[in-house]
C-alpha atoms as a PDB file:
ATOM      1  CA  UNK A   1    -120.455 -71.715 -53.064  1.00  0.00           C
ATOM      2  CA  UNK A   2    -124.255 -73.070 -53.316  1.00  0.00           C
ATOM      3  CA  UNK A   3    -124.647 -70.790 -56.243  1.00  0.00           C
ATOM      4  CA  UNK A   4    -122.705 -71.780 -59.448  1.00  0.00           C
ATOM      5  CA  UNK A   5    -120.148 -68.649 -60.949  1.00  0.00           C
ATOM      6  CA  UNK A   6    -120.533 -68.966 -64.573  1.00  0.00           C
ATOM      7  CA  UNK A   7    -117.525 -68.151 -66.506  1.00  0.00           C
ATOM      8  CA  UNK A   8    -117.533 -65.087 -68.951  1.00  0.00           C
ATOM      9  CA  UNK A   9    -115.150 -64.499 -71.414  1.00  0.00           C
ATOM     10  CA  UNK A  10    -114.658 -62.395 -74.481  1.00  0.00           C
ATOM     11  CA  UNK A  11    -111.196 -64.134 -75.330  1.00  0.00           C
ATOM     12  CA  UNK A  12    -109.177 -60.730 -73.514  1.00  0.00           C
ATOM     13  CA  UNK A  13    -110.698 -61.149 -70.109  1.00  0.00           C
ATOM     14  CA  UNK A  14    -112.338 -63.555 -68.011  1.00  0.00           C
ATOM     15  CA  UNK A  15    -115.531 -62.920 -65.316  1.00  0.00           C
ATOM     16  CA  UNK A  16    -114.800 -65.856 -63.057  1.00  0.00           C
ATOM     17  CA  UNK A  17    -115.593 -67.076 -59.509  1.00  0.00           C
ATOM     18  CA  UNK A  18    -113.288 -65.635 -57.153  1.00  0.00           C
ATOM     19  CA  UNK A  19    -110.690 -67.793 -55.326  1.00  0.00           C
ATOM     20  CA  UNK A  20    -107.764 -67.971 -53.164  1.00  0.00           C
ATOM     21  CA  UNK A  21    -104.992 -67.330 -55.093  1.00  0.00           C
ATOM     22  CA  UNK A  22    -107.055 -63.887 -55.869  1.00  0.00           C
ATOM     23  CA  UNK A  23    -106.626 -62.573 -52.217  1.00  0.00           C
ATOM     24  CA  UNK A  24    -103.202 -60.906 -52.694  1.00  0.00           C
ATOM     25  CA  UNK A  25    -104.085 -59.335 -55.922  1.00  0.00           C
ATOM     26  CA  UNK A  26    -107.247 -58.611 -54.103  1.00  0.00           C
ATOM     27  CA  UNK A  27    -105.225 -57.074 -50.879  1.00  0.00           C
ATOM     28  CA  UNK A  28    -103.373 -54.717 -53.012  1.00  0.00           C
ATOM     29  CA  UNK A  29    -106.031 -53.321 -55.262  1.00  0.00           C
ATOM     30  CA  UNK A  30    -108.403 -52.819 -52.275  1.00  0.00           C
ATOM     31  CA  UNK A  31    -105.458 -50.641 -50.525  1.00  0.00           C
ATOM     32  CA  UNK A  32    -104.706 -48.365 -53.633  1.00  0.00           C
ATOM     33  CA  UNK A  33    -105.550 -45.070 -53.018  1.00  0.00           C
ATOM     34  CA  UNK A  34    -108.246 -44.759 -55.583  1.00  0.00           C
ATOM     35  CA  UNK A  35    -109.829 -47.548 -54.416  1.00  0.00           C
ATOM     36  CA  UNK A  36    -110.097 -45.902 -50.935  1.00  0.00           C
ATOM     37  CA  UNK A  37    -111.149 -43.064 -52.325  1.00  0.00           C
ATOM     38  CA  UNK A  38    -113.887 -43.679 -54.751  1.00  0.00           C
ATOM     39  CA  UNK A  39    -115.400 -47.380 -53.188  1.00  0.00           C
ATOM     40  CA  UNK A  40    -116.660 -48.751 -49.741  1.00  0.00           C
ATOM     41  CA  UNK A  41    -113.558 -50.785 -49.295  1.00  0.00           C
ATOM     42  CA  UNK A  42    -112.606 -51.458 -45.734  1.00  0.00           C
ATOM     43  CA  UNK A  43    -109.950 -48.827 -44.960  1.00  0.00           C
ATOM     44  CA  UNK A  44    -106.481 -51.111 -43.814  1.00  0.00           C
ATOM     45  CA  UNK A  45    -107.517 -54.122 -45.994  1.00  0.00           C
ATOM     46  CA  UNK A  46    -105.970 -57.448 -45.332  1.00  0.00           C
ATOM     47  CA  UNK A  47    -105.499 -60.757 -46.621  1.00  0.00           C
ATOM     48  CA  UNK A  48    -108.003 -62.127 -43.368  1.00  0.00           C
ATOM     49  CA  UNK A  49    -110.445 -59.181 -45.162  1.00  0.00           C
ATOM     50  CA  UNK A  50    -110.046 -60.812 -48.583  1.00  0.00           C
ATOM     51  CA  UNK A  51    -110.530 -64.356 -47.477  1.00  0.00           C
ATOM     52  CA  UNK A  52    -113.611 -63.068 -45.570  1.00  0.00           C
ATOM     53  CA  UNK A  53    -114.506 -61.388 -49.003  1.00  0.00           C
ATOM     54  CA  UNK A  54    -114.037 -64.280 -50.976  1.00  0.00           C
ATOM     55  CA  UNK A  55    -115.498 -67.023 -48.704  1.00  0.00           C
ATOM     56  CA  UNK A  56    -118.378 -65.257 -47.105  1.00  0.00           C
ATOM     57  CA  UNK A  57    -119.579 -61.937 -48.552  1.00  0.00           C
ATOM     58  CA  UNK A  58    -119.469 -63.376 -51.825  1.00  0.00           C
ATOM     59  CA  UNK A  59    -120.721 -66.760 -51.283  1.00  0.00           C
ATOM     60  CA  UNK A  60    -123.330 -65.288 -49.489  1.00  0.00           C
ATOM     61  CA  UNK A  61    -124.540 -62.929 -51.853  1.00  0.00           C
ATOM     62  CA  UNK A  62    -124.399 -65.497 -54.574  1.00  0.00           C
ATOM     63  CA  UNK A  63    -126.702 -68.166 -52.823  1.00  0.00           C
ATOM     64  CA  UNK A  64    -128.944 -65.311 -51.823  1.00  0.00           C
ATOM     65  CA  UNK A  65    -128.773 -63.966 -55.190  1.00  0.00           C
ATOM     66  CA  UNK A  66    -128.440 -60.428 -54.360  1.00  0.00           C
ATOM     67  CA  UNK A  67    -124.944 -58.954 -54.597  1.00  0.00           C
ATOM     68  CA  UNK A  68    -123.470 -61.232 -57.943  1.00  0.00           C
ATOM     69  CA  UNK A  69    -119.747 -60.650 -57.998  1.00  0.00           C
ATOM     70  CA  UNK A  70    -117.030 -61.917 -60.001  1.00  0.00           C
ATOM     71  CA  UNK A  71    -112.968 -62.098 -60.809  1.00  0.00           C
ATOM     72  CA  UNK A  72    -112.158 -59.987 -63.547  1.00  0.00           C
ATOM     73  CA  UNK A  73    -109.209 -61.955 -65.002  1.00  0.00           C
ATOM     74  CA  UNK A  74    -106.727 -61.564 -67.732  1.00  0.00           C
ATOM     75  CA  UNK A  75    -107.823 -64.247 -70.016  1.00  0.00           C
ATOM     76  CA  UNK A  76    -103.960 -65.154 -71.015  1.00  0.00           C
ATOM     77  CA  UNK A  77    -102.368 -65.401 -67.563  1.00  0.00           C
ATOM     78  CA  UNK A  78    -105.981 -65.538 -64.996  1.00  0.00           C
ATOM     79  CA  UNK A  79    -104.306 -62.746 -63.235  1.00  0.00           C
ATOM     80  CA  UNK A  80    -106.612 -61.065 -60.866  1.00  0.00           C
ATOM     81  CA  UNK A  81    -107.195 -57.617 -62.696  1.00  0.00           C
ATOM     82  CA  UNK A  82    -110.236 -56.762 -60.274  1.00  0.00           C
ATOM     83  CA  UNK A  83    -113.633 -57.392 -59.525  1.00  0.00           C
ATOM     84  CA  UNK A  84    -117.204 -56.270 -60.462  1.00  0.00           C
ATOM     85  CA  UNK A  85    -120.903 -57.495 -59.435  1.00  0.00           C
ATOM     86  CA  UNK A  86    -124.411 -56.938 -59.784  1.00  0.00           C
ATOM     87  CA  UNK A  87    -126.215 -55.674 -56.736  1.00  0.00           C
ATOM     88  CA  UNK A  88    -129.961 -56.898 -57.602  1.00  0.00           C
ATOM     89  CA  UNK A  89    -131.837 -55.463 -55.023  1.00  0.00           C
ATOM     90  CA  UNK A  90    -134.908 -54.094 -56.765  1.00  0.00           C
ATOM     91  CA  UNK A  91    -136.771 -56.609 -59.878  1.00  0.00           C
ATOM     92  CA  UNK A  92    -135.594 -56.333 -62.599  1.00  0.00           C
ATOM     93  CA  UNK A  93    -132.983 -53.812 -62.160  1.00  0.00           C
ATOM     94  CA  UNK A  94    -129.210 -53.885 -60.494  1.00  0.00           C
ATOM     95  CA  UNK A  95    -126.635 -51.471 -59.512  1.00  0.00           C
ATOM     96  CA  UNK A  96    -122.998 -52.345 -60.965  1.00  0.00           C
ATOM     97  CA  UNK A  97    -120.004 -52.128 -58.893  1.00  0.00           C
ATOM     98  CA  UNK A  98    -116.630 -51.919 -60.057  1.00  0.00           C
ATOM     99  CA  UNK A  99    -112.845 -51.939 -58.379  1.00  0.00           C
ATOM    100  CA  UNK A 100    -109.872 -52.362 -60.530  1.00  0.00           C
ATOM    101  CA  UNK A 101    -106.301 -52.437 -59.462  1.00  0.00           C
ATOM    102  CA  UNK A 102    -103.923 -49.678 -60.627  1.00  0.00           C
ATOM    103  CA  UNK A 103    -102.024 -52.134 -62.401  1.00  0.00           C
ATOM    104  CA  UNK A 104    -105.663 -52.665 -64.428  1.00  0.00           C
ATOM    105  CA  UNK A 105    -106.555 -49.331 -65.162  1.00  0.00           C
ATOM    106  CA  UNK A 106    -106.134 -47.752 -68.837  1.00  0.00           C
ATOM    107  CA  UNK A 107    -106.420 -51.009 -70.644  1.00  0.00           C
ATOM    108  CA  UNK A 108    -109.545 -51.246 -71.661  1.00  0.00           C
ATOM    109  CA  UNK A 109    -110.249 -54.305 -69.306  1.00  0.00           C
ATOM    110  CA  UNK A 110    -112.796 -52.528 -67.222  1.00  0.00           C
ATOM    111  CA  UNK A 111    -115.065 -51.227 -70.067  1.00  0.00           C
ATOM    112  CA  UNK A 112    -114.261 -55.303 -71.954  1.00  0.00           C
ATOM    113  CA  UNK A 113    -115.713 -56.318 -68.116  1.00  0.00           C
ATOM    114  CA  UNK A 114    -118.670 -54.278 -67.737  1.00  0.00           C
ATOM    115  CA  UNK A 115    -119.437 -55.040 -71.235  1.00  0.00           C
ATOM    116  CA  UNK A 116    -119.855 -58.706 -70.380  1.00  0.00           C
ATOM    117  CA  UNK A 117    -121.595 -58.023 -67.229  1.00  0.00           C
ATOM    118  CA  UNK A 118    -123.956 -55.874 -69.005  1.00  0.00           C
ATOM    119  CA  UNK A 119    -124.668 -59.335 -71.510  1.00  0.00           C
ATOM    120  CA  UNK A 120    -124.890 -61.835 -69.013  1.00  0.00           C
ATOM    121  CA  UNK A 121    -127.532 -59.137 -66.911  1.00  0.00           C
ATOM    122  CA  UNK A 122    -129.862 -58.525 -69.754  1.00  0.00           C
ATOM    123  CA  UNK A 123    -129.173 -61.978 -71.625  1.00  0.00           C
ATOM    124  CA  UNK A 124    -128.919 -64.427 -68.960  1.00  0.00           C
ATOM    125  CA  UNK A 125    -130.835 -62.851 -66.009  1.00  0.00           C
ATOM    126  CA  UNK A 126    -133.446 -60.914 -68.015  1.00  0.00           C
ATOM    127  CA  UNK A 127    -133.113 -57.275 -66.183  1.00  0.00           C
ATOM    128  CA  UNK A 128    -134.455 -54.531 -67.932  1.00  0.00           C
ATOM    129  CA  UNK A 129    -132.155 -51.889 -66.400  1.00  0.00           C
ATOM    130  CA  UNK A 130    -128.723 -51.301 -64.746  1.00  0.00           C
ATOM    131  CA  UNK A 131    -127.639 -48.407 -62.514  1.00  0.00           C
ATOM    132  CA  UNK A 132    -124.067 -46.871 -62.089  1.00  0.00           C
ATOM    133  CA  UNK A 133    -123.758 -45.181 -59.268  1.00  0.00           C
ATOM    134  CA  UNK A 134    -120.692 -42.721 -58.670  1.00  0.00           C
ATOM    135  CA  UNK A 135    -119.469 -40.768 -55.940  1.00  0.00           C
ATOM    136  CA  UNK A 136    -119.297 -37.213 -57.032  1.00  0.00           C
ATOM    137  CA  UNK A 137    -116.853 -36.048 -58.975  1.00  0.00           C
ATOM    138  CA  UNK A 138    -115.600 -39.749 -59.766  1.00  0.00           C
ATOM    139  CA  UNK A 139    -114.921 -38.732 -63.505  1.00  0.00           C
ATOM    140  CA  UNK A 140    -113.054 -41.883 -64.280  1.00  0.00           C
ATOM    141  CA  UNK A 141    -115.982 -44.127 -63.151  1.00  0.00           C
ATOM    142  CA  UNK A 142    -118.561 -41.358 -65.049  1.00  0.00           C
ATOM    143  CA  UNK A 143    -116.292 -41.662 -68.075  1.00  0.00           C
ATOM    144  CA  UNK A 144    -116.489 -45.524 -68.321  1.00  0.00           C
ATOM    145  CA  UNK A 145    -120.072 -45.616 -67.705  1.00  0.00           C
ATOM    146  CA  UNK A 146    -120.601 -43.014 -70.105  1.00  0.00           C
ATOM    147  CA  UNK A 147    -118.460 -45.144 -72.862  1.00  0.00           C
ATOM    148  CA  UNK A 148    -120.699 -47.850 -72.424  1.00  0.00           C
ATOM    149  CA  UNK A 149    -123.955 -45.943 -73.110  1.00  0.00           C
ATOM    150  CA  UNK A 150    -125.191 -45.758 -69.942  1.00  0.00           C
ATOM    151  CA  UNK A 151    -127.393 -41.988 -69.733  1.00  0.00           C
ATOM    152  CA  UNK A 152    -126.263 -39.440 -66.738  1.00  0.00           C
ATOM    153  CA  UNK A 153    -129.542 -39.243 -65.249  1.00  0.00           C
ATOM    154  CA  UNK A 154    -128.351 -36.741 -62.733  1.00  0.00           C
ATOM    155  CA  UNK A 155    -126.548 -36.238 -59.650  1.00  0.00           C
ATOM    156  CA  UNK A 156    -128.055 -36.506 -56.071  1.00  0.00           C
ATOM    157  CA  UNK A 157    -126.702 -34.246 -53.083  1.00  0.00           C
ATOM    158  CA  UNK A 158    -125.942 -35.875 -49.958  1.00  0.00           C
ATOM    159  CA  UNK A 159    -126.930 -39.041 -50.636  1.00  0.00           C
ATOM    160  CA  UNK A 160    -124.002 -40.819 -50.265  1.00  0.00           C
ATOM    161  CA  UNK A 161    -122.251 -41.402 -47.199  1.00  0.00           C
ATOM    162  CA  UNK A 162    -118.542 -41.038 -47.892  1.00  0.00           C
ATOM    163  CA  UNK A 163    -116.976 -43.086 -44.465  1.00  0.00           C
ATOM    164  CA  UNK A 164    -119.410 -40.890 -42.159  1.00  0.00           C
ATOM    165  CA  UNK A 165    -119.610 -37.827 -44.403  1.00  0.00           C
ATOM    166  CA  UNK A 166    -122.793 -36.829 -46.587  1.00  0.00           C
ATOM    167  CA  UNK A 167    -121.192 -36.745 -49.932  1.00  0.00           C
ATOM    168  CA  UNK A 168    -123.002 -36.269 -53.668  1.00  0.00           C
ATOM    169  CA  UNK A 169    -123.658 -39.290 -55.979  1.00  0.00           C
ATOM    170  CA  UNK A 170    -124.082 -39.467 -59.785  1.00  0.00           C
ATOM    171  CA  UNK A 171    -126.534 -41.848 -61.325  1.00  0.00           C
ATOM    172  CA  UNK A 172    -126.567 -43.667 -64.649  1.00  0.00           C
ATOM    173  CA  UNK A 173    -128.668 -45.977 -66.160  1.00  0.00           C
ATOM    174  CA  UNK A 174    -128.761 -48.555 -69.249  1.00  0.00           C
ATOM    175  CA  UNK A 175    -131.607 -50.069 -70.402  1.00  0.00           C
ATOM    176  CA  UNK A 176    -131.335 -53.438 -72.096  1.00  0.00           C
ATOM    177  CA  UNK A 177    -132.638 -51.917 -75.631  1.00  0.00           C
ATOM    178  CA  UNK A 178    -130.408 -49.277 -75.204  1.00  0.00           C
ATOM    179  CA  UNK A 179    -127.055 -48.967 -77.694  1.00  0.00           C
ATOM    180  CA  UNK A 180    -123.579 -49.748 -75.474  1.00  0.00           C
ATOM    181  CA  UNK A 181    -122.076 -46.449 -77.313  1.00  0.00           C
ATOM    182  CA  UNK A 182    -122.082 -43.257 -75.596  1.00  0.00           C
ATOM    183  CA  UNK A 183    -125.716 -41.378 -76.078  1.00  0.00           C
ATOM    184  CA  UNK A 184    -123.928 -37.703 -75.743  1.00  0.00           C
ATOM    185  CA  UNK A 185    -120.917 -35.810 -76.227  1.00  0.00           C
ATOM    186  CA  UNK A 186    -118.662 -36.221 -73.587  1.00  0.00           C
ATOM    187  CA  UNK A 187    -119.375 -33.571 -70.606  1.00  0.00           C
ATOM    188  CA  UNK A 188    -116.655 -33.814 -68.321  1.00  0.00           C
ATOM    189  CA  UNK A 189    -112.714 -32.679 -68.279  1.00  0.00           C
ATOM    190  CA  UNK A 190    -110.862 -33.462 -70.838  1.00  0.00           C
ATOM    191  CA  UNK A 191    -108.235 -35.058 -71.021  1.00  0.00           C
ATOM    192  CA  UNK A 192    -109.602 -37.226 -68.089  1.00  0.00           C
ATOM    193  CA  UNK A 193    -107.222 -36.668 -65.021  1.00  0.00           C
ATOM    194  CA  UNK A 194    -107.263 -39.349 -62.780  1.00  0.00           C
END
């Protein structure tokens, strides 16, 4: 890569650059059926998909500075637990985007992720705001966002195209002053069903 990926780590978990001994763990969290569901992950995903992932669509958006991903990794093993980047499209905002294999999910690694994404975006590359987007009703992504103080700023009909079908997004946001504890009592189902 042209760009260097810092390493992130809060002693639990690891934001890394991505590499090839990721692209298996990377295969089978990118065919999990919440993955297809709720992301934009190529439908049929294969290890010549993750290579392709890993060697060009992330290099690429790291030298041109607009898509930042990393490795989420357990910080004992470097397992691959998923991945999540910084789409910085507009100044001095981004978009966050998150995919975390099943094997990831309920451990608090996510929200430990985001939460040093979040640092390193309003520490390191002095945004003022970050945007969650969701596709409607993605509670579990709403849920996470909403642990991590980011404000439900409302939901937008048809403005998401689900794999060729108009579908409804949510929007977040998190400004770098703002507290990373939730600003409201929780709104959605409870107990969270994924």
């Amino acid at each position: 890569m042209a760009a260097v990926v810092p390493r992130l780590s809060d002693g639990s978990v690891v934001l890394r650059e991505l590499a090839d001994a990721d692209a298996g763990q990377l295969v089978l969290n990118c065919v999990d059926e919440e993955a297809i569901r709720w992301t934009t992950v190529p439908l049929g995903y294969t290890s010549e998909h993750a290579s392709y992932f890993i060697h060009t669509i992330t290099a690429d958006g790291w030298r041109t500075g607009e898509t930042l991903t990393f490795a989420v990794a357990d910080a004992a093993t470097d397992q691959l637990l998923g991945t999540v980047d910084l789409q910085c499209k507009n100044p001095g905002a981004a978009s966050i985007g998150i995919n975390f294999g099943a094997h990831a999910r309920g451990t608090g690694a996510a929200e430990k992720a985001v939460r040093l994404l979040a640092d390193y975006a309003f520490n390191q590359l002095n945004l003022s705001y970050l945007h969650w987007h969701a596709l409607a009703p993605n509670w579990g992504s709403r849920k996470l966002a909403w642990r991590l103080g980011f404000t439900f700023d409302g939901e937008i009909r048809g403005d998401y195209n689900d794999r060729g079908t108009p579908a409804d997004r949510w929007i977040l946001s998190l400004a770098a002053g703002d507290a990373r504890t939730p600003v409201a009592p929780w709104d959605g189902p409870a107990p969270l069903t994924r």
